[in-house]
PDB file of N, CA and C in Angstrom:
ATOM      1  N   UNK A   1    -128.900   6.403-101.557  1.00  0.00           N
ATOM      2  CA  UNK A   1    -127.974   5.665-102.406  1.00  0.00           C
ATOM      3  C   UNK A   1    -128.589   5.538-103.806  1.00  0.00           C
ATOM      4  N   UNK A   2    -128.395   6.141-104.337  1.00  0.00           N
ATOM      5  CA  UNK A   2    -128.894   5.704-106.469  1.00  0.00           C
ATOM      6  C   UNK A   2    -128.353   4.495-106.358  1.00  0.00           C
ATOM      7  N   UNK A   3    -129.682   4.316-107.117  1.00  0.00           N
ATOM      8  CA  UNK A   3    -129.814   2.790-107.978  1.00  0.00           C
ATOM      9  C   UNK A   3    -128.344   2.529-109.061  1.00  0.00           C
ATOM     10  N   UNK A   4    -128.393   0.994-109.050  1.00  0.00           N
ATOM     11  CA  UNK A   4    -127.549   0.502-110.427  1.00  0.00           C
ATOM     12  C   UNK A   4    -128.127  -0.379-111.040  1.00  0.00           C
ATOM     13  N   UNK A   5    -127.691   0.001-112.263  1.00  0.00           N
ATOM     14  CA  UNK A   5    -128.202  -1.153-113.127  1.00  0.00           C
ATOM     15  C   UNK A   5    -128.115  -3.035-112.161  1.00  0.00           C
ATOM     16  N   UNK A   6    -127.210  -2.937-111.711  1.00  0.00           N
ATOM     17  CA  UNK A   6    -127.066  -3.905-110.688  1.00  0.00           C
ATOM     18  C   UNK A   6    -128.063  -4.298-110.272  1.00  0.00           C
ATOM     19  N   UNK A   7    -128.220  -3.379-109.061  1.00  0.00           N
ATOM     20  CA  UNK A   7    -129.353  -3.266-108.404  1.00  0.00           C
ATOM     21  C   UNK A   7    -130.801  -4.007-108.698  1.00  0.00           C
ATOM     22  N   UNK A   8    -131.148  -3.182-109.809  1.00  0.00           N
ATOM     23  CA  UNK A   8    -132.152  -3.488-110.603  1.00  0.00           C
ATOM     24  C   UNK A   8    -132.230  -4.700-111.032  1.00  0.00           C
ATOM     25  N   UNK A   9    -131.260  -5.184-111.896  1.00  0.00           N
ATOM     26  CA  UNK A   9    -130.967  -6.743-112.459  1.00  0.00           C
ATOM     27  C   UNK A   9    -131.710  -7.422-111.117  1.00  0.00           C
ATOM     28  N   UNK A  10    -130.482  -7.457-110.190  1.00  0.00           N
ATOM     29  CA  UNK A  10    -130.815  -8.089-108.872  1.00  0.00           C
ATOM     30  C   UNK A  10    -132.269  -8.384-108.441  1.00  0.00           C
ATOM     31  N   UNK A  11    -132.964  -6.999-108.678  1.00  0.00           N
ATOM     32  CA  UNK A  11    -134.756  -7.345-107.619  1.00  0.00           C
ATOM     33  C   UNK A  11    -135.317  -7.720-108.482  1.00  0.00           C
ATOM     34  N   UNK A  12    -135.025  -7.343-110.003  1.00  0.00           N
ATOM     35  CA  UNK A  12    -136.136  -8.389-111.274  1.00  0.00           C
ATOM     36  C   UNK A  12    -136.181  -9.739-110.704  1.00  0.00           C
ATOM     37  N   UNK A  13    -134.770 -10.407-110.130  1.00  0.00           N
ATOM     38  CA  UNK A  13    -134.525 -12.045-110.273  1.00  0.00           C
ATOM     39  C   UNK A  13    -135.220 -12.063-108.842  1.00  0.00           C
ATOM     40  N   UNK A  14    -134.878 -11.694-107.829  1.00  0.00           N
ATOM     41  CA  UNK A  14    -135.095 -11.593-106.790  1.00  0.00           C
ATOM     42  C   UNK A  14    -136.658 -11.437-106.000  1.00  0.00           C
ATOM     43  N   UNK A  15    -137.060 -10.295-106.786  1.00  0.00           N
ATOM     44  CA  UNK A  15    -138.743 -10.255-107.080  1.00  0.00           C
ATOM     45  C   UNK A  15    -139.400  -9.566-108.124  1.00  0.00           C
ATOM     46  N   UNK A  16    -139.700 -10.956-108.758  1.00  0.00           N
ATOM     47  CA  UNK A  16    -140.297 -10.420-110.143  1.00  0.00           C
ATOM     48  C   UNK A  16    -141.438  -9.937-110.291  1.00  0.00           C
ATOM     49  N   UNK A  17    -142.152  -9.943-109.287  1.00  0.00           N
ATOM     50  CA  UNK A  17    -143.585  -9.273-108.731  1.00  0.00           C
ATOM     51  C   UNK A  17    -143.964  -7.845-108.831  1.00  0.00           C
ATOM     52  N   UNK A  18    -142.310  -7.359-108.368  1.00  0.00           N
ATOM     53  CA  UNK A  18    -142.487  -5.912-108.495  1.00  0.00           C
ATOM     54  C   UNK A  18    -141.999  -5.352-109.618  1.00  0.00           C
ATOM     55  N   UNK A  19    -141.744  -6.148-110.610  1.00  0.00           N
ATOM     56  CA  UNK A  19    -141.892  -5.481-111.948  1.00  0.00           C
ATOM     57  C   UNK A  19    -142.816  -6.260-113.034  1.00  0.00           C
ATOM     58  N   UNK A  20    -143.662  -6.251-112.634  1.00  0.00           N
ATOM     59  CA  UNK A  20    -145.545  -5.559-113.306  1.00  0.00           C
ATOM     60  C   UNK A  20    -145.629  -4.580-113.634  1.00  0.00           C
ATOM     61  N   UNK A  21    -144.639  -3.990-114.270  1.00  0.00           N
ATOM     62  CA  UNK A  21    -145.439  -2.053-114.788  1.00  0.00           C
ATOM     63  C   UNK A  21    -145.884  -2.027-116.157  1.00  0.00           C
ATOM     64  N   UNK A  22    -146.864  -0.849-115.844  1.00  0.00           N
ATOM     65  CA  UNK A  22    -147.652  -0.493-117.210  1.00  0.00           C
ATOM     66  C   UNK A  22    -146.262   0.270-117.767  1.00  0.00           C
ATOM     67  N   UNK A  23    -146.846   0.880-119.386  1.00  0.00           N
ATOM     68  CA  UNK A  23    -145.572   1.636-120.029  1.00  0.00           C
ATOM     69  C   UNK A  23    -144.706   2.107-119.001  1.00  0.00           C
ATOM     70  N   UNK A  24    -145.570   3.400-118.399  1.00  0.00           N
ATOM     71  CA  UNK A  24    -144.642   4.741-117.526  1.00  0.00           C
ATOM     72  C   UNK A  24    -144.006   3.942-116.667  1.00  0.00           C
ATOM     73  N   UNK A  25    -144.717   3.112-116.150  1.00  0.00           N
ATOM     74  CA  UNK A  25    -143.661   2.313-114.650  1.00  0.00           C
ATOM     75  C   UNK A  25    -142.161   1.642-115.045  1.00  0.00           C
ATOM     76  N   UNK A  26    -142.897   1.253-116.151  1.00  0.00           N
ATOM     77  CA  UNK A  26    -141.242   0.490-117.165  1.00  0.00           C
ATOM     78  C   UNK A  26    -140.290   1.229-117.301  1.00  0.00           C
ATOM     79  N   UNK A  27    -140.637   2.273-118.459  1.00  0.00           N
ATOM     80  CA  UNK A  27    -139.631   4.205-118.556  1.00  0.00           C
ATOM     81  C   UNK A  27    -138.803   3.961-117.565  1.00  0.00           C
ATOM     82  N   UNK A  28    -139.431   4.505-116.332  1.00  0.00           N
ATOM     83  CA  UNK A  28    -139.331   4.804-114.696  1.00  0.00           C
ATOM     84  C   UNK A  28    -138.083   3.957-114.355  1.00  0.00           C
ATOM     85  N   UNK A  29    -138.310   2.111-114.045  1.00  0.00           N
ATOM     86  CA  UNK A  29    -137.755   1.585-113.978  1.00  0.00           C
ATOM     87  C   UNK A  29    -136.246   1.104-114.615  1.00  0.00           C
ATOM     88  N   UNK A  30    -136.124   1.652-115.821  1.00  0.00           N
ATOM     89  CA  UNK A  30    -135.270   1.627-117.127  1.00  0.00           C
ATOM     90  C   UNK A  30    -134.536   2.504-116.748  1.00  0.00           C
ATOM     91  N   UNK A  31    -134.738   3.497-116.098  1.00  0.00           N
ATOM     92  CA  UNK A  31    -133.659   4.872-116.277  1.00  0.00           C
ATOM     93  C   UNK A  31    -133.069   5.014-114.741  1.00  0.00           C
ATOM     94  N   UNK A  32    -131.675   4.700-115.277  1.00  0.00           N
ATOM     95  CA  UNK A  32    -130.283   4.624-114.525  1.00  0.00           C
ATOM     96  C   UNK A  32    -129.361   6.153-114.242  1.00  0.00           C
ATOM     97  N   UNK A  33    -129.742   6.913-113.355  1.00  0.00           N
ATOM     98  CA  UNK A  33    -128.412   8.101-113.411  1.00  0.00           C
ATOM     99  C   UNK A  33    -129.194   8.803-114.497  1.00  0.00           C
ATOM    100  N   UNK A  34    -130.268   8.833-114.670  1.00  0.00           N
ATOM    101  CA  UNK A  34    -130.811  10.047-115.812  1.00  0.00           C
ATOM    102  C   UNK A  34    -130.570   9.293-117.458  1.00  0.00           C
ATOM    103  N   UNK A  35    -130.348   8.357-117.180  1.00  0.00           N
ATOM    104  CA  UNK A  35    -130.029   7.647-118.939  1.00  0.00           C
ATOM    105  C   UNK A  35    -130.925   5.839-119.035  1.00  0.00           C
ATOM    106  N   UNK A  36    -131.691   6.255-119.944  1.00  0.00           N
ATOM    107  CA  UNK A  36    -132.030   4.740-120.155  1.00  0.00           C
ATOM    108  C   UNK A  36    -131.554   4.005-120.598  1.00  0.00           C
ATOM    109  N   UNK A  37    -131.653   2.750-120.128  1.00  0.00           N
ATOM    110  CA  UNK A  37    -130.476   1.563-119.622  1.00  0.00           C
ATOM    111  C   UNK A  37    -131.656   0.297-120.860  1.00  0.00           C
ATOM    112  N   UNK A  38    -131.703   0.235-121.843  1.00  0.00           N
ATOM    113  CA  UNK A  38    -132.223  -0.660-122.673  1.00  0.00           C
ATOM    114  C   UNK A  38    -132.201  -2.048-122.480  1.00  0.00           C
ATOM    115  N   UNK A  39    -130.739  -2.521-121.683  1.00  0.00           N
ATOM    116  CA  UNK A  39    -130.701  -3.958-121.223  1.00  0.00           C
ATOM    117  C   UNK A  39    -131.723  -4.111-119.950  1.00  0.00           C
ATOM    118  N   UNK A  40    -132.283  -2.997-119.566  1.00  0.00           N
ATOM    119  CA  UNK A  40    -132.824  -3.198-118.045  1.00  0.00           C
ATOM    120  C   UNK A  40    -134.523  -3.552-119.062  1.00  0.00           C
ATOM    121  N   UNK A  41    -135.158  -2.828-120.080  1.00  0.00           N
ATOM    122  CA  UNK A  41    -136.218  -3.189-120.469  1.00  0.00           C
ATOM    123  C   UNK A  41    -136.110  -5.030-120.781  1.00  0.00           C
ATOM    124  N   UNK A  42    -135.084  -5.506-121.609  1.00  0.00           N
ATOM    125  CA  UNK A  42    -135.221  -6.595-121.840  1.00  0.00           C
ATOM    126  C   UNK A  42    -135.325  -7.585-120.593  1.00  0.00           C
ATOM    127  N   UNK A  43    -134.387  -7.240-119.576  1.00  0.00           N
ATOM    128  CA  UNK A  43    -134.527  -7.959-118.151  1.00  0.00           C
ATOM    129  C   UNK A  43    -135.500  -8.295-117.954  1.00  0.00           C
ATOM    130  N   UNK A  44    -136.255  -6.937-117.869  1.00  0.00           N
ATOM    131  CA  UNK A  44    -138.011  -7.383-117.186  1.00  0.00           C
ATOM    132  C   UNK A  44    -138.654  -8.415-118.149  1.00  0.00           C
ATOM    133  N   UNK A  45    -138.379  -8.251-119.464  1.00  0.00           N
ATOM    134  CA  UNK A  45    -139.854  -9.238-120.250  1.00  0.00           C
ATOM    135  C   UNK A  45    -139.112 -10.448-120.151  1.00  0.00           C
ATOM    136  N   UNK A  46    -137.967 -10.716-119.705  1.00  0.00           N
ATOM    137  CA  UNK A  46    -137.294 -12.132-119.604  1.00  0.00           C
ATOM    138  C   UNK A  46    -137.203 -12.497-118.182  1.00  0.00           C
ATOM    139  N   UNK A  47    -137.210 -11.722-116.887  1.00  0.00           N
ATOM    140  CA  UNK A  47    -137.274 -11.957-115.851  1.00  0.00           C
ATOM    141  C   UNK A  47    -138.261 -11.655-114.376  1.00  0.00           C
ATOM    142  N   UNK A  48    -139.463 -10.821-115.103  1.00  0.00           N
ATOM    143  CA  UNK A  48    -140.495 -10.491-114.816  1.00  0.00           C
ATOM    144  C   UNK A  48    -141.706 -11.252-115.779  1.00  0.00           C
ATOM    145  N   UNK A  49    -141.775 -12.370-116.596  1.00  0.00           N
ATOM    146  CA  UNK A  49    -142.238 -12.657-117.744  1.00  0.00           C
ATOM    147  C   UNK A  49    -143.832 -11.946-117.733  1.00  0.00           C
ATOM    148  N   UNK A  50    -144.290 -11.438-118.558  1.00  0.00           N
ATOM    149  CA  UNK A  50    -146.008 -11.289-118.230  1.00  0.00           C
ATOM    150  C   UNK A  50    -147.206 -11.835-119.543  1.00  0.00           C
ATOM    151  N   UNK A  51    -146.663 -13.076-119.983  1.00  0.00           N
ATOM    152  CA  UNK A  51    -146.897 -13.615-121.185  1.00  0.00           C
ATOM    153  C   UNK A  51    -146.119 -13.241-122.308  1.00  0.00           C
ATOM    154  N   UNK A  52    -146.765 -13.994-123.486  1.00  0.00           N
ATOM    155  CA  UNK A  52    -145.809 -14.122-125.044  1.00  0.00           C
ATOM    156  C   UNK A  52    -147.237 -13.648-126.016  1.00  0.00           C
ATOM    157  N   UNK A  53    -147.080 -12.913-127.254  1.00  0.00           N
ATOM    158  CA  UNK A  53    -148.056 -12.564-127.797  1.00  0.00           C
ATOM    159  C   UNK A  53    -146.836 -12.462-129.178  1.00  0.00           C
ATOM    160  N   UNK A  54    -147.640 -13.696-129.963  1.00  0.00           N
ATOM    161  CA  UNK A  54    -147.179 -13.725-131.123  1.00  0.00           C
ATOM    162  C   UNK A  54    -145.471 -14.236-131.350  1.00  0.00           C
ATOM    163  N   UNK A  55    -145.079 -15.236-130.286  1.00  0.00           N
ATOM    164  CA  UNK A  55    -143.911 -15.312-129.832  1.00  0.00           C
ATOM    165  C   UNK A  55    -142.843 -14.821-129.150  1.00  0.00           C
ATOM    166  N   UNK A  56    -143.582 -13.350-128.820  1.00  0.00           N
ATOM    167  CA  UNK A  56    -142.744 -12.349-128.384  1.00  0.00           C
ATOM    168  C   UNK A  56    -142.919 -11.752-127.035  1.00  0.00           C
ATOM    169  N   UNK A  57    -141.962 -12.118-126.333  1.00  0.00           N
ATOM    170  CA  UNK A  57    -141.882 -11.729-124.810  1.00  0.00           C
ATOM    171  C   UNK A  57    -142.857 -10.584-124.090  1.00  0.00           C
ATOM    172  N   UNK A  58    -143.975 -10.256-123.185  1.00  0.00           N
ATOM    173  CA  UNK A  58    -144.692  -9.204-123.672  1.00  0.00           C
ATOM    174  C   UNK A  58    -143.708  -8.169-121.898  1.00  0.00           C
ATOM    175  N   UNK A  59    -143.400  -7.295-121.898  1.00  0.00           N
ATOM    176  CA  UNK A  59    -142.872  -6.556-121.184  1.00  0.00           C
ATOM    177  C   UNK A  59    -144.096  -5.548-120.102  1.00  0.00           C
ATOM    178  N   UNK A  60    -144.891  -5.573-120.754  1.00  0.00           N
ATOM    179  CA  UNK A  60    -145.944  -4.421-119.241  1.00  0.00           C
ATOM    180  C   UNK A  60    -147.419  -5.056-119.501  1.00  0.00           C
ATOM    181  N   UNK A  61    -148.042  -4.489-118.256  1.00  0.00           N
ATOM    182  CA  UNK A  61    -149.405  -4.984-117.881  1.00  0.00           C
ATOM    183  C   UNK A  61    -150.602  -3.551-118.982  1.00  0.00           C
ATOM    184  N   UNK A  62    -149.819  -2.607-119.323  1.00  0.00           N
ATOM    185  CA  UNK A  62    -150.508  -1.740-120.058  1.00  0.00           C
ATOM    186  C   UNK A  62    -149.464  -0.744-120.752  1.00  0.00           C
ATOM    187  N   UNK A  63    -150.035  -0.738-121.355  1.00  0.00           N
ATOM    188  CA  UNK A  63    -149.819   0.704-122.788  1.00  0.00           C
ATOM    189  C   UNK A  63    -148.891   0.177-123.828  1.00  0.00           C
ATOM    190  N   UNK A  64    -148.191   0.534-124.707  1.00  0.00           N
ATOM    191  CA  UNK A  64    -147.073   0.042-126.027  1.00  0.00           C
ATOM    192  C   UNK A  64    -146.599  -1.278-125.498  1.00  0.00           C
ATOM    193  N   UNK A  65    -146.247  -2.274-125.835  1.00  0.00           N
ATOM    194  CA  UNK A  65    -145.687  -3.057-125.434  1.00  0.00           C
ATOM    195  C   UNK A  65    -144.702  -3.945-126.319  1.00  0.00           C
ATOM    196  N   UNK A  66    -143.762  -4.775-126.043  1.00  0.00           N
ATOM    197  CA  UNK A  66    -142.262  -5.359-127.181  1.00  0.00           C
ATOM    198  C   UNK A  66    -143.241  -6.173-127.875  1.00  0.00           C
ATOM    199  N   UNK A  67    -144.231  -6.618-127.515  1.00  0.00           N
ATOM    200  CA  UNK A  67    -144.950  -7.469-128.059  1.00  0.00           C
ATOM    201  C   UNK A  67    -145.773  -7.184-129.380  1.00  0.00           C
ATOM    202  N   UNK A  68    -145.915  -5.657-129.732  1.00  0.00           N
ATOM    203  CA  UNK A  68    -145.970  -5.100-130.657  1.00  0.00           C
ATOM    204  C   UNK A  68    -147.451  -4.915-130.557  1.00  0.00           C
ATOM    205  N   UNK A  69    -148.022  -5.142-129.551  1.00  0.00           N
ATOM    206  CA  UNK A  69    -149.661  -5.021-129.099  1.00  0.00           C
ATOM    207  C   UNK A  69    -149.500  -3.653-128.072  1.00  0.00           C
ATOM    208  N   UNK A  70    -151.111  -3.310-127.711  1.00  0.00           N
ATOM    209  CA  UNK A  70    -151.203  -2.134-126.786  1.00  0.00           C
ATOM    210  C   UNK A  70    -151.995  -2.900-125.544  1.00  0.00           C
ATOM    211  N   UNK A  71    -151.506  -3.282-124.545  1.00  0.00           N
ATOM    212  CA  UNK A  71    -152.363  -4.065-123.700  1.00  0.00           C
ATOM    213  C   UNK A  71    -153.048  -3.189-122.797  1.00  0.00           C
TER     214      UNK A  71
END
């Protein structure tokens, strides 16, 4: 069964544990049907939280991050 954006929404709230990803795991996670789904990145740094750096939501445990740092 492919994923939906649904889906996804759903296990961020559901378990936010399993979205801890470094950059690539994020990508990975983001892409819906072969197309990245941009509301699904914001999900995670608002529903997976993994700290704030500089006021700004930080989205992965490593590499580029929204936070505008390289963790």
């Amino acid at each position: 069964m492919p994923r939906t954006v649904e889906d996804v929404l759903k296990d961020i709230e559901e378990h936010p544990e399993r979205h801890r990803h470094d950059f690539n795991e994020l990508t990975a996670c983001c892409i819906i049907e072969g197309a990245f789904v941009m509301y699904l990145m914001e999900a995670h740094s608002k529903g997976a939280p993994l700290g704030r750096n500089g006021g700004v939501a930080c989205d992965v445990v490593s590499g580029p991050c929204a936070c505008g740092a390289w963790h």
